[in-house]
Each structure stands twice: as C-alpha cells, then as structure tokens.
N, C-alpha and C. Protein backbone atom coordinates (compact mmCIF):
# COMPACT_ATOMS: atom_id res chain seq x y z
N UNK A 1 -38.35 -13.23 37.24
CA UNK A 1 -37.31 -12.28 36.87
C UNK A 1 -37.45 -11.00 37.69
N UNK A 2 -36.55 -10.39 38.55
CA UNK A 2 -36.31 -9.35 39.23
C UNK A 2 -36.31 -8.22 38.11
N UNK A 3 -37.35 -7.25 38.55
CA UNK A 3 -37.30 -6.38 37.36
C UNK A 3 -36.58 -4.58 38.11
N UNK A 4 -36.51 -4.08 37.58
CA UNK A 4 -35.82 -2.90 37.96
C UNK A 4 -37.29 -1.83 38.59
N UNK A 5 -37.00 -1.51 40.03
CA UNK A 5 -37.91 -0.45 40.62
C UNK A 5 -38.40 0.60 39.46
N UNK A 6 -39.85 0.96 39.30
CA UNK A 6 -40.42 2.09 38.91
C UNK A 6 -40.06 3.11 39.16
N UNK A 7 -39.80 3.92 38.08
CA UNK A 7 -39.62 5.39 38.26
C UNK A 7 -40.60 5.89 37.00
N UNK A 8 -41.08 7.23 37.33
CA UNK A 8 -41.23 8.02 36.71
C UNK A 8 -41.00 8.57 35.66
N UNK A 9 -41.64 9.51 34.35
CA UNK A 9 -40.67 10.14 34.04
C UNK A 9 -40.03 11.28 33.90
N UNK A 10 -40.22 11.84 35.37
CA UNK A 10 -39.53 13.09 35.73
C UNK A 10 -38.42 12.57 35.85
N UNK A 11 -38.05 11.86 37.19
CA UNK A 11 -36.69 10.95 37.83
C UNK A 11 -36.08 10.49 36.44
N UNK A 12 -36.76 9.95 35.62
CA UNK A 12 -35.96 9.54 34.73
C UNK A 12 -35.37 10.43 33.57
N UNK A 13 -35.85 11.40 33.69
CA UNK A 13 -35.55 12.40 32.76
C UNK A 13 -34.17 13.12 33.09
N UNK A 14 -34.44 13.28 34.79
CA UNK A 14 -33.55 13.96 35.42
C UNK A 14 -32.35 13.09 35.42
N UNK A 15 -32.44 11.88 35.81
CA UNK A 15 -31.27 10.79 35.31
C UNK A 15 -30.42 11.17 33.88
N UNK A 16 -31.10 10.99 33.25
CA UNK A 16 -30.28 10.60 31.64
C UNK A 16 -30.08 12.31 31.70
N UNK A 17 -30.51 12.97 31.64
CA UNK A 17 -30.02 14.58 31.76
C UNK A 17 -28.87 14.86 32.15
N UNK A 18 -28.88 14.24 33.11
CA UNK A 18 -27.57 14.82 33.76
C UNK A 18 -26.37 13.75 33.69
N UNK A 19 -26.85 12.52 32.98
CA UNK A 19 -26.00 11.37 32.40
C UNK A 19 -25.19 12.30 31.28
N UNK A 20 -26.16 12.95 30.15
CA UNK A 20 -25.98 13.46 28.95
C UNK A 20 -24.88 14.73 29.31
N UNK A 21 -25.36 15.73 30.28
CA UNK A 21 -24.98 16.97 30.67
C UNK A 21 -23.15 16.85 31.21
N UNK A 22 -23.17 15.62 32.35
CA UNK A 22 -21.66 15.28 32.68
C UNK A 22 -21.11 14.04 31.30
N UNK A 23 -21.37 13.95 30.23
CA UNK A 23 -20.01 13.24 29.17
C UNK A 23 -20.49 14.46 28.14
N UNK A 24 -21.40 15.74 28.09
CA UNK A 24 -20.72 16.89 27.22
C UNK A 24 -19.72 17.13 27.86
N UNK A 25 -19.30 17.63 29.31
CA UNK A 25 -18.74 18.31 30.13
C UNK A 25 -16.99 17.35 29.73
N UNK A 26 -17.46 16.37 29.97
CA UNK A 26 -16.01 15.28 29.94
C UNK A 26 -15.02 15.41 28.59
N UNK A 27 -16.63 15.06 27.32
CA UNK A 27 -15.83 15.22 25.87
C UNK A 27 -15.08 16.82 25.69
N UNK A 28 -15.96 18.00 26.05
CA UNK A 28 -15.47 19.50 26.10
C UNK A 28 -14.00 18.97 26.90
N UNK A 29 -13.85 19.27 28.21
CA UNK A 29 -12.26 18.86 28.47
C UNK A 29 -11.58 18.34 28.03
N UNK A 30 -12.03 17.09 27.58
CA UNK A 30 -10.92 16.47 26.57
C UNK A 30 -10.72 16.54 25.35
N UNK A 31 -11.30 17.35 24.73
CA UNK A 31 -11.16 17.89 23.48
C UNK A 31 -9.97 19.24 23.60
N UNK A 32 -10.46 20.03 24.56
CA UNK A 32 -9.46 21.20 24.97
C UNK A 32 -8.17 20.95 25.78
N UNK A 33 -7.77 19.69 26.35
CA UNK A 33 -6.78 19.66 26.53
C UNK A 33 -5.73 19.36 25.82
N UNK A 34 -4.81 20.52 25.94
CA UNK A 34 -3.51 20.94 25.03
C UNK A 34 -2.46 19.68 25.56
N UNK A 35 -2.49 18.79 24.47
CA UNK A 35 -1.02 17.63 24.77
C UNK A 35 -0.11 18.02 24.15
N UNK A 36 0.75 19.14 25.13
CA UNK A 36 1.65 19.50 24.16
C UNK A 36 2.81 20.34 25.68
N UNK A 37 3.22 18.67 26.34
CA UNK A 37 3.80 19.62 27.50
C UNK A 37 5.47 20.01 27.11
N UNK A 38 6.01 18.76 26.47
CA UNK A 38 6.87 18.97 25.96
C UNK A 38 7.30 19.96 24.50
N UNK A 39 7.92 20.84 24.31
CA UNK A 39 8.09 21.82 23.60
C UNK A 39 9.17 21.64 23.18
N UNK A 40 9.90 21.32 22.48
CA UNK A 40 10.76 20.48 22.34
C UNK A 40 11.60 20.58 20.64
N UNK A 41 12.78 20.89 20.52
CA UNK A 41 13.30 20.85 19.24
C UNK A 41 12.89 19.45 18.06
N UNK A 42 11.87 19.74 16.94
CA UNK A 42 11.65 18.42 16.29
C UNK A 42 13.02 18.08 14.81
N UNK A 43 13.58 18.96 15.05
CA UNK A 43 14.87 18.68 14.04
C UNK A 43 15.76 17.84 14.64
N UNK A 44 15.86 17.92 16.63
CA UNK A 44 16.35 16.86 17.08
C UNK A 44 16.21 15.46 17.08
N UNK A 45 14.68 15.17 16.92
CA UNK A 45 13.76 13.75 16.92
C UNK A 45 13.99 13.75 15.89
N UNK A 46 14.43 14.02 14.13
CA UNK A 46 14.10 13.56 12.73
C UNK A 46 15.28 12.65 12.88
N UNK A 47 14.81 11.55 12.43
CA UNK A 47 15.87 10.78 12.18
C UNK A 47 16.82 10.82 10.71
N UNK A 48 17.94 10.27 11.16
CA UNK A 48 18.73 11.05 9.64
C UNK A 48 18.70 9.16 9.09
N UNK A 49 18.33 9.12 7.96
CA UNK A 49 18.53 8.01 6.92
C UNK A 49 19.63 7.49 5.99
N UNK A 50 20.69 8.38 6.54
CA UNK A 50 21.82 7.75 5.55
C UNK A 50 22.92 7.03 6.16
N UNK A 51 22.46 5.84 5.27
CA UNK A 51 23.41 4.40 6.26
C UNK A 51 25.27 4.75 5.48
C-alpha cells in the first residue's frame, strides 16, 4: 500500500491552518453577502386568489 509522504507537525499544522483560516474567510463572505439585487415592488409579485 502506497502510503502518503511524511510530514511533520509544523507543515502539518501550517496545512490545516490555513485550510481552517481560508473556509472562515469563505463562510464570513457568504454570510455577508446581501441577495437582494433586485428591489423591487412585493405588492406586485402577491398573487391575488380570487377565481
């Protein structure tokens, strides 16, 4: 079985660190991005129900 090269665990620390550090960075942006390009009258979108 081919096993995966030795590392350390500095290298490896520094790995998952900065694994961890860029998807805070990703979830923060995508948490703060405003989906809201359209601004838009919503009394126009209600649909009226009387057949």
């Amino acid at each position: 079985m081919p096993q995966m090269a030795p590392m350390n665990w500095l290298s490896m620390y520094l790995v998952f660190s900065t694994l961890f550090l860029l998807m805070m960075v990703i979830s923060f942006f995508q948490l703060n991005y405003k989906n809201n390009p359209f601004k838009s009258n919503k009394q126009s979108i209600k649909p009226s129900w009387k057949w």
